[in-house]
Structure formats: structure tokens, C-alpha cells
C-alpha atoms as a PDB file:
ATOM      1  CA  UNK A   1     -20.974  -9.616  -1.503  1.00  0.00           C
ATOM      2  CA  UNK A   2     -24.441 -10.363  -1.091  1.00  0.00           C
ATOM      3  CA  UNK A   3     -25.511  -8.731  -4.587  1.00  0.00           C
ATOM      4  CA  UNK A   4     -22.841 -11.338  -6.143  1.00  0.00           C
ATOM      5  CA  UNK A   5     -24.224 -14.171  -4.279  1.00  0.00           C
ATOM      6  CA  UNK A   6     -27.836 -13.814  -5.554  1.00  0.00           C
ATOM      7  CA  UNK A   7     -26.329 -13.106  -8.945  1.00  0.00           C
ATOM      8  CA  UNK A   8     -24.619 -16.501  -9.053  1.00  0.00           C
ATOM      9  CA  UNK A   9     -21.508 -15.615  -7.906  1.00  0.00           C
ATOM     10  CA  UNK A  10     -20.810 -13.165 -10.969  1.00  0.00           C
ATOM     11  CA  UNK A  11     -19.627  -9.439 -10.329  1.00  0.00           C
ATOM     12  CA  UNK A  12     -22.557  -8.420 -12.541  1.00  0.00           C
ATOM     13  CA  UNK A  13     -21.728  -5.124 -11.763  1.00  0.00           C
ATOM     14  CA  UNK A  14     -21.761  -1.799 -14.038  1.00  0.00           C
ATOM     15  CA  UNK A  15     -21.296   2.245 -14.036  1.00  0.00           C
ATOM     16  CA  UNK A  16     -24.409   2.311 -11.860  1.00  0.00           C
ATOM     17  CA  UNK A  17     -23.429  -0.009  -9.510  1.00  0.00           C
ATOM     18  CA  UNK A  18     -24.416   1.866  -6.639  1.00  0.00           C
ATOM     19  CA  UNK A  19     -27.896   1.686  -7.583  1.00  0.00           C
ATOM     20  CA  UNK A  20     -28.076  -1.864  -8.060  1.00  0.00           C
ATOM     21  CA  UNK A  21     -26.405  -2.784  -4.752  1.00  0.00           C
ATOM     22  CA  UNK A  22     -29.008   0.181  -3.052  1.00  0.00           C
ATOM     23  CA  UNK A  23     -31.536  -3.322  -2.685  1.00  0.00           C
ATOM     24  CA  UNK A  24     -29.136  -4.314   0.157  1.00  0.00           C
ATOM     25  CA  UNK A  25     -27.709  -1.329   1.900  1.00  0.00           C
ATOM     26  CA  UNK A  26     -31.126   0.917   1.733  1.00  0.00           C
ATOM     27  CA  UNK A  27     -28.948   3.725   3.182  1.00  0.00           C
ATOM     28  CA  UNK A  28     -27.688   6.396   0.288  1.00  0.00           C
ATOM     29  CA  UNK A  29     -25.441   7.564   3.199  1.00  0.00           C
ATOM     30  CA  UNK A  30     -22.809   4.749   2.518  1.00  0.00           C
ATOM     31  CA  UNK A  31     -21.830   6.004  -0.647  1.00  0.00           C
ATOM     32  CA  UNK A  32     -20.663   9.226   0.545  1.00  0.00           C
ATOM     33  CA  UNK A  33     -17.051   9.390   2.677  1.00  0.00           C
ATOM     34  CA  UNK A  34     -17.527  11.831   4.887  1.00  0.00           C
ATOM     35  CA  UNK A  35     -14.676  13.936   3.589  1.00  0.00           C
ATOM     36  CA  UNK A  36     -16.014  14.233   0.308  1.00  0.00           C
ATOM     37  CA  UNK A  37     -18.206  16.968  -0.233  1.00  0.00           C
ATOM     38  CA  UNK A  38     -21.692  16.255  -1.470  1.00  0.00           C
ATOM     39  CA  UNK A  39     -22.374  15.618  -4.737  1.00  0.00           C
ATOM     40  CA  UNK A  40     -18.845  14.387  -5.379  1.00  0.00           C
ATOM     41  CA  UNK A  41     -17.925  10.569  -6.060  1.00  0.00           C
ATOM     42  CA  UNK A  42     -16.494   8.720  -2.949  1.00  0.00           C
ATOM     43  CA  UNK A  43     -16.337   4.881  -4.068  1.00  0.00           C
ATOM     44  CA  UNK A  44     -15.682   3.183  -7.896  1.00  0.00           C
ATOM     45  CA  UNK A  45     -16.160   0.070  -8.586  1.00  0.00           C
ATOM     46  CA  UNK A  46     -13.305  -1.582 -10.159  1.00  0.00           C
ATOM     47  CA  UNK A  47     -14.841  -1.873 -13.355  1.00  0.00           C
ATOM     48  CA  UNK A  48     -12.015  -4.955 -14.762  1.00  0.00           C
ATOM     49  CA  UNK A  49     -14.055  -7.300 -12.589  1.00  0.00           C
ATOM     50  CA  UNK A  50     -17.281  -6.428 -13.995  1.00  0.00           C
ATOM     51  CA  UNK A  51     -19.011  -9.264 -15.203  1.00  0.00           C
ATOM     52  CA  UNK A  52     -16.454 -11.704 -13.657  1.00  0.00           C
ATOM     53  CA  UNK A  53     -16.969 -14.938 -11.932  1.00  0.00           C
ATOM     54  CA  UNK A  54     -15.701 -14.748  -8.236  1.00  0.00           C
ATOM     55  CA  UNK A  55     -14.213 -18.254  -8.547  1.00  0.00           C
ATOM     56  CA  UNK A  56     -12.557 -16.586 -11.502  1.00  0.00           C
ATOM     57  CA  UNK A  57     -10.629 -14.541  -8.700  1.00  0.00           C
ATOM     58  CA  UNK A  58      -6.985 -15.643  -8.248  1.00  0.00           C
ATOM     59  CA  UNK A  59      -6.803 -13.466  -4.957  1.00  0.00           C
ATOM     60  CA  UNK A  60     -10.032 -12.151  -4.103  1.00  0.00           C
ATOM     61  CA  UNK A  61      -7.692 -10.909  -1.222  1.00  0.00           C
ATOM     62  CA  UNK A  62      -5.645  -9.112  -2.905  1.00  0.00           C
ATOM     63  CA  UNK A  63      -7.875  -7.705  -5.621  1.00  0.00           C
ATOM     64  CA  UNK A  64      -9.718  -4.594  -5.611  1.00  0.00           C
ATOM     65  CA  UNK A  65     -13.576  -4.420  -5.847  1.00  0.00           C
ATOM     66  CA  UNK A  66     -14.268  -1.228  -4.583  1.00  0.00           C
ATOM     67  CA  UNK A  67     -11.633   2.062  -3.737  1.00  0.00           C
ATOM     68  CA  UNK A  68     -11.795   5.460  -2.814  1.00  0.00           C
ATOM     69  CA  UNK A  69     -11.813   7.689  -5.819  1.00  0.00           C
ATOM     70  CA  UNK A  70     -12.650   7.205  -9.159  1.00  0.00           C
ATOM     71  CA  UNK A  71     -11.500   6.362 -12.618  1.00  0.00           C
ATOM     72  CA  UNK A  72      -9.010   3.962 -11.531  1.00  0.00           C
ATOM     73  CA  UNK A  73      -6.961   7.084  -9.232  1.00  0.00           C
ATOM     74  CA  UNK A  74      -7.281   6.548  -5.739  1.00  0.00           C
ATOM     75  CA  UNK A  75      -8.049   9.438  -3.691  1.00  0.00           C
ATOM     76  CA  UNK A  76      -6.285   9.556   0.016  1.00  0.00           C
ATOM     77  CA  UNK A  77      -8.666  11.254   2.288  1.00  0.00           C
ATOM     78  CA  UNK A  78      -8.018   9.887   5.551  1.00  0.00           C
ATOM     79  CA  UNK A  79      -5.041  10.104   8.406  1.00  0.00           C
ATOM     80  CA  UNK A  80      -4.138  13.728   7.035  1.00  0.00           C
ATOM     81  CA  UNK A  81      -4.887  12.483   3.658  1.00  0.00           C
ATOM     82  CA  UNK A  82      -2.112   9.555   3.579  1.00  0.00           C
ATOM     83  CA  UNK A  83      -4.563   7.223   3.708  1.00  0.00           C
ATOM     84  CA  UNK A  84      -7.393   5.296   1.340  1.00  0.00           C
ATOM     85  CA  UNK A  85      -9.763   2.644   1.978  1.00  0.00           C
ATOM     86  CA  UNK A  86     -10.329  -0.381  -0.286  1.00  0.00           C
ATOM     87  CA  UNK A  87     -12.993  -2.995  -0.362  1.00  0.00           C
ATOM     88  CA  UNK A  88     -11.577  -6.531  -1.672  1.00  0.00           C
ATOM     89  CA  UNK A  89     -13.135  -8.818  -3.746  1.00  0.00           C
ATOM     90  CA  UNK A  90     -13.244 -11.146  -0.947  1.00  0.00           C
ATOM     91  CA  UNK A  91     -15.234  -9.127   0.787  1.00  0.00           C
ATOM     92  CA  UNK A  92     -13.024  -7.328   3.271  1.00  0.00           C
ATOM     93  CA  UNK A  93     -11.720  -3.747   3.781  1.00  0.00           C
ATOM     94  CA  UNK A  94      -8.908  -1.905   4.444  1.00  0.00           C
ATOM     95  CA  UNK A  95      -6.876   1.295   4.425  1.00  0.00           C
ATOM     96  CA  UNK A  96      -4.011   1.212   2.348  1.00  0.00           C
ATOM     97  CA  UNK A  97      -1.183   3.955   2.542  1.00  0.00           C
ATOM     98  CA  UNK A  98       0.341   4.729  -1.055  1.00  0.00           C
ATOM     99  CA  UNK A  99       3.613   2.657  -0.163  1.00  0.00           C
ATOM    100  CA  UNK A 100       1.077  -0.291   0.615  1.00  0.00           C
ATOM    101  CA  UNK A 101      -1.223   0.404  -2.467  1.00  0.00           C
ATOM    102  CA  UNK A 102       1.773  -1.145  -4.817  1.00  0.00           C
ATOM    103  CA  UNK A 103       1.182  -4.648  -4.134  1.00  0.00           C
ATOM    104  CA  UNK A 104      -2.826  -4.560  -4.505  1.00  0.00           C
ATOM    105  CA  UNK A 105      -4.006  -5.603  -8.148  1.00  0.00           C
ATOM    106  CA  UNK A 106      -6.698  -3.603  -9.746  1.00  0.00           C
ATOM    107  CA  UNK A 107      -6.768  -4.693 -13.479  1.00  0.00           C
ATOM    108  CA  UNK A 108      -8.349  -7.816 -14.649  1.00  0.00           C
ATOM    109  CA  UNK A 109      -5.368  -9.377 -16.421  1.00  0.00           C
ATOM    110  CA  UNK A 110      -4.304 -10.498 -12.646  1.00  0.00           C
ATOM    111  CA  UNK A 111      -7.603 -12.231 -12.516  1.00  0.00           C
END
């Protein structure tokens, strides 16, 4: 959130976004869930709000930014692997069942 606050408020965000978010976490550990296996991808960006205003948002709440997995599949690795967690574009995270997943919006035609 604070990468799209010094980039006026825009989800100027692309395939490498870890590495141009690294300025503000300094820590390579983040990226990795620690049931992944190294080397493997842990967190996508949701690549529909690339490039996106975030008053552009009609529920940052409710809308995706970053999720466990990749390629818009969601991978459930926690709570005996029934559960996933998802950063929103308001700036909050949570885990997310697949029941719960349904309601959550990940493309940018919700924008």
C-alpha cells in the first residue's frame, strides 16, 4: 500500500512486482509461504488491477490485490490445505476457505 501511495495512488504494478515492492519490505523472506517449497511461487499479483487507480476501486474490500498461487488459481495451503490467504486492495488480509472465495472479485471488469 505504501508502493501505491508514492506512485500516486496507481497500482503501477507488473510481472515483477515483487521486485519493485522489495524497496519497502527489504526482507525476500515475505515472498515465500512457508509451505511452499523454495524456488516455487507463493503470492501473484492480481494482474487486472495493474495500472489502476485505487479510487478507481469499487470495493477495494472486496477486491483482490494479492493471493496465494499463481496465474489467477488459488492455491490452499493452510488449515490442512482448506485454506488461502488474500491481500485486498484495501490493504487488508485474510484467509478465505473455497466456499468463501466465491464472493471475492478478482477481474478488473468489477473495478
Amino acid at each position: 500500500m505504501q508502493f501505491v501511495q508514492d506512485w500516486d495512488e496507481k497500482f503501477d504494478l507488473h510481472a515483477d512486482w515483487q521486485k519493485q515492492i522489495f524497496p519497502y519490505i527489504q526482507n525476500e523472506a515475505v515472498f515465500q509461504c512457508p509451505e511452499t517449497k523454495a524456488g516455487e511461487i507463493s503470492y501473484a499479483f492480481n494482474s487486472e488491477l495493474e495500472n489502476s487507480l485505487q479510487a478507481d476501486v469499487n470495493e477495494p474490500a472486496q477486491t483482490i490485490m494479492v493471493y496465494e498461487g499463481k496465474d489467477k488459481n488459488f492455491e490452499f495451503r493452510h488449515q490442512n490445505k482448506t485454506l488461502t490467504n488474500i491481500a485486498f486492495a484495501d490493504g487488508h488480509v485474510k484467509g478465505y476457505s473455497r466456499e468463501t472465495l466465491a464472493a471475492l472479485k478478482l477481474k478488473r471488469s468489477t473495478l
